[in-house]
Structures are given as structure tokens and as C-alpha cells.
N, C-alpha and C. Protein backbone atom coordinates (compact mmCIF):
# COMPACT_ATOMS: atom_id res chain seq x y z
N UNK A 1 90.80 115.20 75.85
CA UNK A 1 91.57 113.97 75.72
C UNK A 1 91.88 113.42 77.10
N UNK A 2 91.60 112.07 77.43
CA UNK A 2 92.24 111.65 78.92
C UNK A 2 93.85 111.21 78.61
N UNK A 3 94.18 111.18 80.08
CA UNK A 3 95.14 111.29 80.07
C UNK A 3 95.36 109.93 81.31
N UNK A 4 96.03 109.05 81.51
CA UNK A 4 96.08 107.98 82.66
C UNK A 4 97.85 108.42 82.87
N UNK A 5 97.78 108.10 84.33
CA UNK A 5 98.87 107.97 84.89
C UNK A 5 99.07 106.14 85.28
N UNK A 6 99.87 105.76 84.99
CA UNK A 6 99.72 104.31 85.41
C UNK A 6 100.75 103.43 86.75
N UNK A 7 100.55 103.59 88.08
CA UNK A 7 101.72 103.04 89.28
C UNK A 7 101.52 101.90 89.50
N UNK A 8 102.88 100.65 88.87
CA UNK A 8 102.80 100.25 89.31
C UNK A 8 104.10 100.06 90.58
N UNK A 9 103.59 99.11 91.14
CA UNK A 9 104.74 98.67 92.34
C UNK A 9 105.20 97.70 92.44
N UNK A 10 104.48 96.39 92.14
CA UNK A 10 105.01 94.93 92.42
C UNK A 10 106.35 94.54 91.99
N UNK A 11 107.10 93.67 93.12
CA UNK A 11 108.30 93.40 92.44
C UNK A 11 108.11 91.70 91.51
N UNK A 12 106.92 91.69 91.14
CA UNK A 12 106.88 90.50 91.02
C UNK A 12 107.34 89.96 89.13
N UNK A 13 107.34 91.01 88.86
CA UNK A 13 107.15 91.13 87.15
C UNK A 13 106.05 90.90 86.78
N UNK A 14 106.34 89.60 84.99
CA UNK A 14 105.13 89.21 84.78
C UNK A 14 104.60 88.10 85.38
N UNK A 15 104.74 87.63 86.82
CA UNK A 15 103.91 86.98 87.04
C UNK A 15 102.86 87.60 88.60
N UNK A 16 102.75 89.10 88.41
CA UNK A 16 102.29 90.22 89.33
C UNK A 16 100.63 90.00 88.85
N UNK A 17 99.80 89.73 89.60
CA UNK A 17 98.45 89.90 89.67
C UNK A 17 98.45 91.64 89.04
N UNK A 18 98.97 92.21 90.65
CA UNK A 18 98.31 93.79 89.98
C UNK A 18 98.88 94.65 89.10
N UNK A 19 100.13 93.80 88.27
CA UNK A 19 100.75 94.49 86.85
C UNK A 19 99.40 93.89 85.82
N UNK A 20 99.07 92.81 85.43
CA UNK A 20 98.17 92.25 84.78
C UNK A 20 96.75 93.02 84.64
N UNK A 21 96.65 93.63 86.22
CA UNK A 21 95.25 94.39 86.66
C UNK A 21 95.16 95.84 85.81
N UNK A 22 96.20 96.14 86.09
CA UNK A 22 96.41 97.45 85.93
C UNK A 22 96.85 97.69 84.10
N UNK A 23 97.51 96.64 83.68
CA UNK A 23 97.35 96.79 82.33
C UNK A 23 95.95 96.53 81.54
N UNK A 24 94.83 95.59 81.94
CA UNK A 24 93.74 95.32 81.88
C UNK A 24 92.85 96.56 82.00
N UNK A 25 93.35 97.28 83.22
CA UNK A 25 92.42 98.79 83.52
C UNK A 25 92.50 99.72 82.18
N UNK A 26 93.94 99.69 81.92
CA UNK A 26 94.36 100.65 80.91
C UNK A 26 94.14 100.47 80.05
N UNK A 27 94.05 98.97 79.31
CA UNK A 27 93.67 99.01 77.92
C UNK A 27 92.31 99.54 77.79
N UNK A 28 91.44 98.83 78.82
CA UNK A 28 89.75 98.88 79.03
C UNK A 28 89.46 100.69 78.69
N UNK A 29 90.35 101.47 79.21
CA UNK A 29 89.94 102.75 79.61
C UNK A 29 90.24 103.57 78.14
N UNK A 30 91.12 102.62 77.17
CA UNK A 30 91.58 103.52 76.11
C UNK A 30 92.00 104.97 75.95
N UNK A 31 92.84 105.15 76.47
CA UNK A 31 92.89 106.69 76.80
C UNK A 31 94.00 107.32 75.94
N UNK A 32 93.73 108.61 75.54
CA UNK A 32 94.56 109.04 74.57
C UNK A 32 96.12 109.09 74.66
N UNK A 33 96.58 109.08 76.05
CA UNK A 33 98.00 109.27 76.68
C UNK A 33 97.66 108.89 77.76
N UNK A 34 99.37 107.76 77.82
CA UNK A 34 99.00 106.96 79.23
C UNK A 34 100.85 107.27 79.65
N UNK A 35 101.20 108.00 80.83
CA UNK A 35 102.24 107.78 81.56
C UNK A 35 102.36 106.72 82.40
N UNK A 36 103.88 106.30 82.60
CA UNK A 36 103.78 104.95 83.20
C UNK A 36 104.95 104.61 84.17
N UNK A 37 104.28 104.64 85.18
CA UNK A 37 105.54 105.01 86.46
C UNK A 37 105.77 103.72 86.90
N UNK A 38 106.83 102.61 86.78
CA UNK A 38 107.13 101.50 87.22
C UNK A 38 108.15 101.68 88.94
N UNK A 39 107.27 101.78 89.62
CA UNK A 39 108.58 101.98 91.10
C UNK A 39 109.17 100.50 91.45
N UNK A 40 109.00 99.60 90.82
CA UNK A 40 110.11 98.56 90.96
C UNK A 40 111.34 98.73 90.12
N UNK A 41 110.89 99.05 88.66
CA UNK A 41 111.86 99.16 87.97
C UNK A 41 112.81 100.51 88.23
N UNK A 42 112.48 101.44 88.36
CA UNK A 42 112.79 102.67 88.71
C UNK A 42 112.42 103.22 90.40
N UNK A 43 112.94 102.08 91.46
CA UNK A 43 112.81 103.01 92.64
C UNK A 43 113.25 104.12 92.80
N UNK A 44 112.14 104.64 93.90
CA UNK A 44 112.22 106.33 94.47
C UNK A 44 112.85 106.36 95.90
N UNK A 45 113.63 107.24 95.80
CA UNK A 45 114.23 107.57 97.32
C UNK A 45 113.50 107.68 98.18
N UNK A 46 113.71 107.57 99.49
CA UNK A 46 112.99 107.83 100.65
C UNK A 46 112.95 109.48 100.92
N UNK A 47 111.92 110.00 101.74
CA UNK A 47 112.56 111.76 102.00
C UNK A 47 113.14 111.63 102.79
N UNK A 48 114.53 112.77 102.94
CA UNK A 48 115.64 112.90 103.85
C UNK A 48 114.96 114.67 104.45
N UNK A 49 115.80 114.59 105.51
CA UNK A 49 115.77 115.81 106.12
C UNK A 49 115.75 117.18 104.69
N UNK A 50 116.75 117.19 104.02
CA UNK A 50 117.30 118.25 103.05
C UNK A 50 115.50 118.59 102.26
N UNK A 51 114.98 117.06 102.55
CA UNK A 51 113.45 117.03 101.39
C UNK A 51 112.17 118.06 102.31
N UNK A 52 112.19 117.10 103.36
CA UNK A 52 111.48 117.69 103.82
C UNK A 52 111.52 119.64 104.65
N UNK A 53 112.85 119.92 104.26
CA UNK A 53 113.21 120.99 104.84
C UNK A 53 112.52 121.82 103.61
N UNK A 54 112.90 121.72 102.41
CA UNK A 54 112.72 122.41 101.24
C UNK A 54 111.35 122.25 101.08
N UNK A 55 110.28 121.14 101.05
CA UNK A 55 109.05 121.50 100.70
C UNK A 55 108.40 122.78 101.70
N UNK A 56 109.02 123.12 102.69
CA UNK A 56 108.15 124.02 103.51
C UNK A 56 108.86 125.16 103.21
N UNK A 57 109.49 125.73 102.22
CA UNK A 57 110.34 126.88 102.01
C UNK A 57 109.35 127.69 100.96
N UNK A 58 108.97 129.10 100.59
CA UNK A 58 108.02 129.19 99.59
C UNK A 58 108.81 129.12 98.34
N UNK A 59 108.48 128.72 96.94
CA UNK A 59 109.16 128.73 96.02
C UNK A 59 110.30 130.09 95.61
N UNK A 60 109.68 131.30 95.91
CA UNK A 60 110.50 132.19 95.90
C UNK A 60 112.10 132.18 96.36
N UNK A 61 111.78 131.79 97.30
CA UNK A 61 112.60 131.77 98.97
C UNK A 61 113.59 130.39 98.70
N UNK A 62 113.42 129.76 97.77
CA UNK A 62 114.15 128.29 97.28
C UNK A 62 115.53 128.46 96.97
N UNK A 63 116.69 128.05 97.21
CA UNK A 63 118.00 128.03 97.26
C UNK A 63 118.02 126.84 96.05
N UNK A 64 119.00 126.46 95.45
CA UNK A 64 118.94 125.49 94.31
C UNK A 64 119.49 124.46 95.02
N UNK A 65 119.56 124.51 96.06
CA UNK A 65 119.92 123.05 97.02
C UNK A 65 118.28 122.42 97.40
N UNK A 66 117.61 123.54 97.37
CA UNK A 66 115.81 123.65 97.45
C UNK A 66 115.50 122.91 96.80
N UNK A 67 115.69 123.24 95.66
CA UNK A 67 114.68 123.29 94.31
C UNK A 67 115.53 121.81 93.57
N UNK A 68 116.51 121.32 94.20
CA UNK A 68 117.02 120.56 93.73
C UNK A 68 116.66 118.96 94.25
N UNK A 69 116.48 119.29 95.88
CA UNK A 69 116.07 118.44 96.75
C UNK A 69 114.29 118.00 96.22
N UNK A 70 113.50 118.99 95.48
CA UNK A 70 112.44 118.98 95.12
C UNK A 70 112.13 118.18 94.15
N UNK A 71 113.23 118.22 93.27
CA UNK A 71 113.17 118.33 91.52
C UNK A 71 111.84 116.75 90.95
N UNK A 72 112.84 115.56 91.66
CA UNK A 72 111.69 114.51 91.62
C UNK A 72 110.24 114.91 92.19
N UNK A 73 110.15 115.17 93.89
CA UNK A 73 108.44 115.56 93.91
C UNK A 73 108.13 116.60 93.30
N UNK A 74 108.36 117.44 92.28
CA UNK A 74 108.24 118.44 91.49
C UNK A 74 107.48 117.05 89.84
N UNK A 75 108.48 116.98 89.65
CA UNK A 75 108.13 115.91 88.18
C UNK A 75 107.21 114.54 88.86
N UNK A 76 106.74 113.99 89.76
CA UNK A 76 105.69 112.96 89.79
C UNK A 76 104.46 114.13 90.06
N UNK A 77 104.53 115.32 90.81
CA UNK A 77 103.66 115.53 90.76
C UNK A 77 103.07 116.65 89.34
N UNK A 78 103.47 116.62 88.58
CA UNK A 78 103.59 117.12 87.45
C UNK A 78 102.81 115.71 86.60
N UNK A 79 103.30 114.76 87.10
CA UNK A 79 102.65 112.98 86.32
C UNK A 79 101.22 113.30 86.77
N UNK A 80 100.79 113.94 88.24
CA UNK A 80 99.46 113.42 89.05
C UNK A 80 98.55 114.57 88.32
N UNK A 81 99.07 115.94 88.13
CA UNK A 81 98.51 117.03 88.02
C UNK A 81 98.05 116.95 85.93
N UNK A 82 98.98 116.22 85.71
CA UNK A 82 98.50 116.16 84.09
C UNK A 82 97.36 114.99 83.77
N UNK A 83 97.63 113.89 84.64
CA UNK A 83 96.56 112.52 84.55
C UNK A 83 94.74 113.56 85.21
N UNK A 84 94.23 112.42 83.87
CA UNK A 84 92.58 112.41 84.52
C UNK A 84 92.36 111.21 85.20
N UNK A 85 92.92 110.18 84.85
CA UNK A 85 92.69 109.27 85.92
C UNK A 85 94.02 108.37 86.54
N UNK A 86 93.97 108.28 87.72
CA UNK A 86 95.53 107.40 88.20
C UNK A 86 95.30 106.03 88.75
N UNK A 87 95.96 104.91 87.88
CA UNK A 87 95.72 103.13 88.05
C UNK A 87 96.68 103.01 88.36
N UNK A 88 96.41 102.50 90.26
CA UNK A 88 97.57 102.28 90.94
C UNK A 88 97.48 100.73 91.28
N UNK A 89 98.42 99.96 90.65
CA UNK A 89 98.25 98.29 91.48
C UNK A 89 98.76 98.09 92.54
N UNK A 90 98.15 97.54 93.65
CA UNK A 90 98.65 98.02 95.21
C UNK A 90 98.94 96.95 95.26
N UNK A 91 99.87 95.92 95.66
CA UNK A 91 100.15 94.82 96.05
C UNK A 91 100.75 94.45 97.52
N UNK A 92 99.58 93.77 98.42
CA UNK A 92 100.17 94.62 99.88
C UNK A 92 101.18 93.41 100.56
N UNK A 93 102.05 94.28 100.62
CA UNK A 93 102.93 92.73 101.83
C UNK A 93 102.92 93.74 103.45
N UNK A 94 102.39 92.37 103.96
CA UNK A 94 102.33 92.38 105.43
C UNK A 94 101.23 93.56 106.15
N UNK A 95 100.18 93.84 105.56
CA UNK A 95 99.15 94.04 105.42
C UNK A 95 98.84 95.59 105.05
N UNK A 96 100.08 96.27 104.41
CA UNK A 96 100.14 97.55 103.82
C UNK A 96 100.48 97.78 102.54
N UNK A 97 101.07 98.73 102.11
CA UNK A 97 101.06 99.14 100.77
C UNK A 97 102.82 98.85 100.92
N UNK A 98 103.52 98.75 99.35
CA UNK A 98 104.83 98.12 99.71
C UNK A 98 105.89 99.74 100.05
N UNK A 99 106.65 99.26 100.13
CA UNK A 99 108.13 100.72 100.31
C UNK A 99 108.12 101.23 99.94
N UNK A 100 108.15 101.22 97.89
CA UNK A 100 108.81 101.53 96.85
C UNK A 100 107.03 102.60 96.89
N UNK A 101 105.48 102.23 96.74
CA UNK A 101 104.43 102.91 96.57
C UNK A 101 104.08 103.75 97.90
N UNK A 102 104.37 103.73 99.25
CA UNK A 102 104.62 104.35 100.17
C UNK A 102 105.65 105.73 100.06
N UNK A 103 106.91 105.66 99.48
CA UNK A 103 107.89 106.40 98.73
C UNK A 103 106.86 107.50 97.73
N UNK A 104 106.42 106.72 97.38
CA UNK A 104 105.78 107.85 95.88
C UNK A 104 104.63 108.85 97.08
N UNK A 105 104.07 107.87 97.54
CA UNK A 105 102.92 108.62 98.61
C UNK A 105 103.83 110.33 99.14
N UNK A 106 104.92 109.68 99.73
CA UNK A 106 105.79 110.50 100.85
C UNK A 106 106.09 112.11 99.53
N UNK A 107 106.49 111.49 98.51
CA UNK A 107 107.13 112.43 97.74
C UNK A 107 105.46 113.47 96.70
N UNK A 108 104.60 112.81 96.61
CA UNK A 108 103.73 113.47 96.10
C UNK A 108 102.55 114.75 97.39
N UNK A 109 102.46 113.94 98.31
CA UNK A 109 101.74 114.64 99.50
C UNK A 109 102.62 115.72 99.97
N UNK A 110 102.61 116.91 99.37
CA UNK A 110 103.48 118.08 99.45
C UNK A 110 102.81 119.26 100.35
N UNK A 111 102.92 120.10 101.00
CA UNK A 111 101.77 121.27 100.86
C UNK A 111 102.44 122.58 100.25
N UNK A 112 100.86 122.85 99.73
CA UNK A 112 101.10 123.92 98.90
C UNK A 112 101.32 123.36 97.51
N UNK A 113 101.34 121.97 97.24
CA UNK A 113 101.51 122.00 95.90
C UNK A 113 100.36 120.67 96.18
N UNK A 114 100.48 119.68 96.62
CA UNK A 114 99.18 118.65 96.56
C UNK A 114 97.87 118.90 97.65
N UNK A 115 98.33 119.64 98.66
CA UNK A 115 97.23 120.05 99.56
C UNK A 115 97.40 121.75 100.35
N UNK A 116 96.49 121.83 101.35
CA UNK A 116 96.83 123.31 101.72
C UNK A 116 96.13 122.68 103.16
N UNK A 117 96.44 123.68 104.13
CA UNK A 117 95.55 123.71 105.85
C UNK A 117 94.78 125.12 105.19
N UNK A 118 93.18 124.97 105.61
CA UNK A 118 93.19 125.75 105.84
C UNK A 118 92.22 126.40 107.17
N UNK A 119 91.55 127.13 107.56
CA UNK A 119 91.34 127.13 108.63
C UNK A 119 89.55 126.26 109.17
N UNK A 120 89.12 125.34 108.13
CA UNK A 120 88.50 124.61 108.05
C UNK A 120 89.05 123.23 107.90
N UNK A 121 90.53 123.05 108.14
CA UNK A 121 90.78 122.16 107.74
C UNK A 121 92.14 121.58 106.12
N UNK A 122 91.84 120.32 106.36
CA UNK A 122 92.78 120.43 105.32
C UNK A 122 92.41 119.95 103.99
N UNK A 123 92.94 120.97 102.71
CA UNK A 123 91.93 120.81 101.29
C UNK A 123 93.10 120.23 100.19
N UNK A 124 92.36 119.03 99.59
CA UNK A 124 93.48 118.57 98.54
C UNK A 124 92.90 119.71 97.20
N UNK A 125 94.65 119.60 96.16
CA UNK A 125 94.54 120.30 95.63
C UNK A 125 94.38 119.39 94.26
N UNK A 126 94.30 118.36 94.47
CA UNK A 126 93.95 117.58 93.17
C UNK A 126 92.82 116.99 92.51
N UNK A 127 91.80 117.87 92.44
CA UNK A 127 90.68 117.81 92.68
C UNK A 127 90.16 117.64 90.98
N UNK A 128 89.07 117.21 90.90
CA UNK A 128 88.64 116.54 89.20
C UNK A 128 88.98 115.55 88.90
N UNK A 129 89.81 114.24 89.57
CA UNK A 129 90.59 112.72 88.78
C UNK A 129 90.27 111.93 89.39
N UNK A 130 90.05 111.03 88.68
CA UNK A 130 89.53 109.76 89.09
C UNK A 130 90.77 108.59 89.43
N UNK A 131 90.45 107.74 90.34
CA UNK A 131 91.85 106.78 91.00
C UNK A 131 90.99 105.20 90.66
N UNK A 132 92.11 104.27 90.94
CA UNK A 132 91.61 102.83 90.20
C UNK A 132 92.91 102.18 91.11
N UNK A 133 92.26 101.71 91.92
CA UNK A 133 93.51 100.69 92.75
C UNK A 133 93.24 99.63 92.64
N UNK A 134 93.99 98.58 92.15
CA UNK A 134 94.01 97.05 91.31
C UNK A 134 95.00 96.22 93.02
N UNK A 135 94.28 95.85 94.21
CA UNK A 135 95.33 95.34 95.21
C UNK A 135 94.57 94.20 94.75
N UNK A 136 96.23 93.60 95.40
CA UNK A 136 96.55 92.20 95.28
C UNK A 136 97.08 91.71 96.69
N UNK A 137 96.15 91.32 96.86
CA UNK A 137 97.04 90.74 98.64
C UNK A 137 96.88 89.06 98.90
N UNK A 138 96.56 88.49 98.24
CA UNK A 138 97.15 86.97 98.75
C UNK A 138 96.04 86.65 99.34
N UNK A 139 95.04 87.44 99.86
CA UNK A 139 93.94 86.90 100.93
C UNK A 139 93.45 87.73 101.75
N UNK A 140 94.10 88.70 101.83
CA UNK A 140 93.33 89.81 102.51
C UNK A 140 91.99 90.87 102.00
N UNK A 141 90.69 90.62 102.46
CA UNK A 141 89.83 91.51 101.57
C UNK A 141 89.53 92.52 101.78
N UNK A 142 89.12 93.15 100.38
CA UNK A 142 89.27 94.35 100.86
C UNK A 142 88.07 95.01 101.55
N UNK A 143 88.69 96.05 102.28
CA UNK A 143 87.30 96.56 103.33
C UNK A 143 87.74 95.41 104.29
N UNK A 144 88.39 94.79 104.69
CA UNK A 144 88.31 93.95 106.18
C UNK A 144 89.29 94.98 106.83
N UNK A 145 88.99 94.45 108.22
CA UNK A 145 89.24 94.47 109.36
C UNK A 145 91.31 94.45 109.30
N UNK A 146 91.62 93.44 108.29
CA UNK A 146 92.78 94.22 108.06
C UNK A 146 93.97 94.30 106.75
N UNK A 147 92.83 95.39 106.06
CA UNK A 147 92.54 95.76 104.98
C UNK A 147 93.61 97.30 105.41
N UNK A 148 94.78 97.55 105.89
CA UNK A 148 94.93 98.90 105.91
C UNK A 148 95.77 99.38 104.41
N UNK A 149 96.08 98.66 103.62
CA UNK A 149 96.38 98.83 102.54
C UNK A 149 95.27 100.23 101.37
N UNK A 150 94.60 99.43 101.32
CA UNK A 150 93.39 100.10 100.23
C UNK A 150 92.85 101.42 101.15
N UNK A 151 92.88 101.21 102.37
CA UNK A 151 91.88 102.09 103.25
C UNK A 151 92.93 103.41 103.44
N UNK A 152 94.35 102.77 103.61
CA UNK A 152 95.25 104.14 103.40
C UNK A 152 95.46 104.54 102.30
N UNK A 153 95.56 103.85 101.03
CA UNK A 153 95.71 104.95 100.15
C UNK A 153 94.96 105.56 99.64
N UNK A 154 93.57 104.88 100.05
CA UNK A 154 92.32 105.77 99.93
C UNK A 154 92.29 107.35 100.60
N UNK A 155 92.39 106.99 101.97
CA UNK A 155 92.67 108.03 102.49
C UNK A 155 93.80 109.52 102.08
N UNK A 156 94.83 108.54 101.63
CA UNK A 156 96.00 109.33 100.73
C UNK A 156 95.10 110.38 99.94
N UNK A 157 94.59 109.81 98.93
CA UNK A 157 94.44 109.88 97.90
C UNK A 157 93.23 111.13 98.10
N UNK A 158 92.32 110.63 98.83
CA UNK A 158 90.97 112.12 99.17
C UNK A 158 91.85 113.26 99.67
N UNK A 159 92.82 112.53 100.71
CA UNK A 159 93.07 113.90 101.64
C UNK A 159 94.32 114.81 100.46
N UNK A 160 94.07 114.75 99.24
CA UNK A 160 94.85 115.02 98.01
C UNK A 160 93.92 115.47 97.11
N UNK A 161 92.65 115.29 97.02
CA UNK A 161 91.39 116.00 96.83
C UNK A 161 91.19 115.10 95.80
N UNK A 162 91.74 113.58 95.53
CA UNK A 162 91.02 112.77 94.59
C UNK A 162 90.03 111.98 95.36
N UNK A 163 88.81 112.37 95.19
CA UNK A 163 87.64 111.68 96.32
C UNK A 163 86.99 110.37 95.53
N UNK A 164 87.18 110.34 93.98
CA UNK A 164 86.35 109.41 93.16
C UNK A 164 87.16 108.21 92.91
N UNK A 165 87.49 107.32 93.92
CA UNK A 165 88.28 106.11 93.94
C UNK A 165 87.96 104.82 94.49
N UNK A 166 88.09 103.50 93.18
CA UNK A 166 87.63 102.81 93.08
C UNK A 166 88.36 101.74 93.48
N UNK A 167 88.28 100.75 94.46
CA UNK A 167 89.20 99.64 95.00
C UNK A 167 88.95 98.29 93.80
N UNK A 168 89.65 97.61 93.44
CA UNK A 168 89.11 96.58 92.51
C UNK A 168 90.29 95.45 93.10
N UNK A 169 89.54 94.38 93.42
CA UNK A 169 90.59 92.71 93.38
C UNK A 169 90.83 92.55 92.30
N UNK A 170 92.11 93.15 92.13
CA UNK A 170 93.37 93.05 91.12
C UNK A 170 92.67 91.28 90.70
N UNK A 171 92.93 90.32 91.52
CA UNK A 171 93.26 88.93 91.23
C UNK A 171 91.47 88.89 90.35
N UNK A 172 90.36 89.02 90.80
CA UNK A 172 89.16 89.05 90.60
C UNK A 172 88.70 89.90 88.89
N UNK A 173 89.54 90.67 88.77
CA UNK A 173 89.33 91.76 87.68
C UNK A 173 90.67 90.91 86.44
N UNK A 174 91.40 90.77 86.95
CA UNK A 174 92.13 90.14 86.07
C UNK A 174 91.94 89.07 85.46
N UNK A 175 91.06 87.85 86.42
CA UNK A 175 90.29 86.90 86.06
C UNK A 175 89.03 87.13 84.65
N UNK A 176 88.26 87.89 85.00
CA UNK A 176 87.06 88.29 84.74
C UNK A 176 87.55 89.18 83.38
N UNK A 177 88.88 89.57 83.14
CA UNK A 177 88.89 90.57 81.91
C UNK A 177 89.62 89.28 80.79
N UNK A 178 89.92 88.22 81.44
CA UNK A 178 90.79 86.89 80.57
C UNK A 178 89.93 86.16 80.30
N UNK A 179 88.34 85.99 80.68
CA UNK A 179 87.63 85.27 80.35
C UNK A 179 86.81 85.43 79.22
């Protein structure tokens, strides 16, 4: 059975290119269970010291001030690790990815639970899922010159061991699925 994880970010509502995109992806994909992470409606904290202190602690070794500081990047990545495929609508202001989808980045890129070092380097642990990024940028294309939106969360996203990810013009795909 697939399973979709669905991020979006835009604060725009319904008049969001890559909410439109990304619901378009999902219906298209029909999937048996679809989770659905709205970070406008439900923003995510930034990491604080207490966060980043605790992801480098081994679970054993976790104090419940640990495991507490965890609890959210514990449950999104529990969203990433159950999805076969993740439709993220990137909507970039000022030529990146916004706060609120940067946030989710910060809290899912863990080690030891989304990646590892190892002495070849560094290996994502999320390996088998497919990604679907629906950006919407006003004019910026993608793959340009300054395109760092798509190209970082691409990067995110491999160095997390999802390598099979597909960039789509949210505005272009949304068009093309209304016609």
C-alpha cells in the first residue's frame, strides 16, 4: 500500500500555486494513506540549544528533558520514515525555501536517525522514497543560476538518502492538471 506524506508551506491559502500543486500531485498519485503536514497552519519551532544538545545524546543515555526536547523531530520523522513518497510545495521567497519548510528541514536531518558519517562519508538513512517538489517562485526557474530553493532541498533530501526527486513548476503542473 503507498503511503504519501504531504508538506505544505505556503502562507498563501487557497490562493497558493503550490497548495493547488501539491493537492493535484496527490490526487494524481491515489495513494492508499496520505499524511498531511500543513507548516503554515501548524508552525514548527526553530532548534534551540536544549534540541540540538539532545539529538547527539545516544537514546539510551536520554534524560526526559532529552527525549522531550526530541519528541516533535521524533514524530515528523516517524511522518518521513512511514511515507513512500513525500509532496513537498516549495514556495520560495527571496530566492530560498520559506522559515516555516526550512524548520521542518532543521528538525528532520537528525543523525543517527535520518543520516549517519561514516568513514566514506555521509549515508542517508531514508533510503527507498520517492520526493515531488511542486515550487512556486514568481519567476525564478528552476535549475537557474538562482534557483537555490529546489537545488537545496534537493540536496536535503539525497543527503537523507531520498535520491529519486522530482522538481515540478508548481504554477506549470497546476495549469496543465486544470486543463
Amino acid at each position: 500500500m503507498s503511503h504519501i506524506l504531504q508538506i505544505d508551506a505556503s502562507l498563501s491559502g487557497a490562493a497558493s500555486v503550490s497548495r493547488r500543486a501539491t493537492a493535484q500531485i496527490v490526487r494524481d498519485l491515489d495513494a492508499a494513506h496520505i499524511t498531511h503536514r500543513d507548516l503554515a497552519a501548524s508552525p514548527l519551532p526553530l532548534i534551540d540549544t536544549a534540541w540540538t544538545t539532545a539529538r547527539l545524546v545516544a537514546p539510551e543515555d536520554q534524560t526526559p528533558v532529552d527525549r522531550a526536547s526530541l519528541a516533535l523531530s521524533d514524530t515528523l520523522l516517524a511522518e518521513l520514515e512511514a511515507a513512500d513518497t513525500i509532496v513537498i510545495g516549495l514556495p520560495v521567497f527571496n530566492f530560498g525555501m520559506p522559515a516555516s519548510l526550512k524548520a521542518w528541514v532543521d528538525l528532520v536531518a537528525r543523525p543517527r536517525r535520518s543520516f549517519v558519517y561514516t568513514p566514506d562519508g555521509p549515508k542517508g538513512l531514508l533510503t527507498g522514497k520517492r520526493a515531488i517538489i511542486a515550487m512556486a517562485s514568481g519567476g525564478t526557474q528552476i535549475g537557474s543560476p538562482g534557483d537555490f530553493a529546489s537545488t537545496h532541498l534537493t540536496f536535503v533530501l539525497n543527503f537523507l538518502g531520498i535520491t529519486d526527486v522530482t522538481v515540478v513548476d508548481a504554477a506549470d503542473y497546476a495549469a496543465a492538471q486544470a486543463a
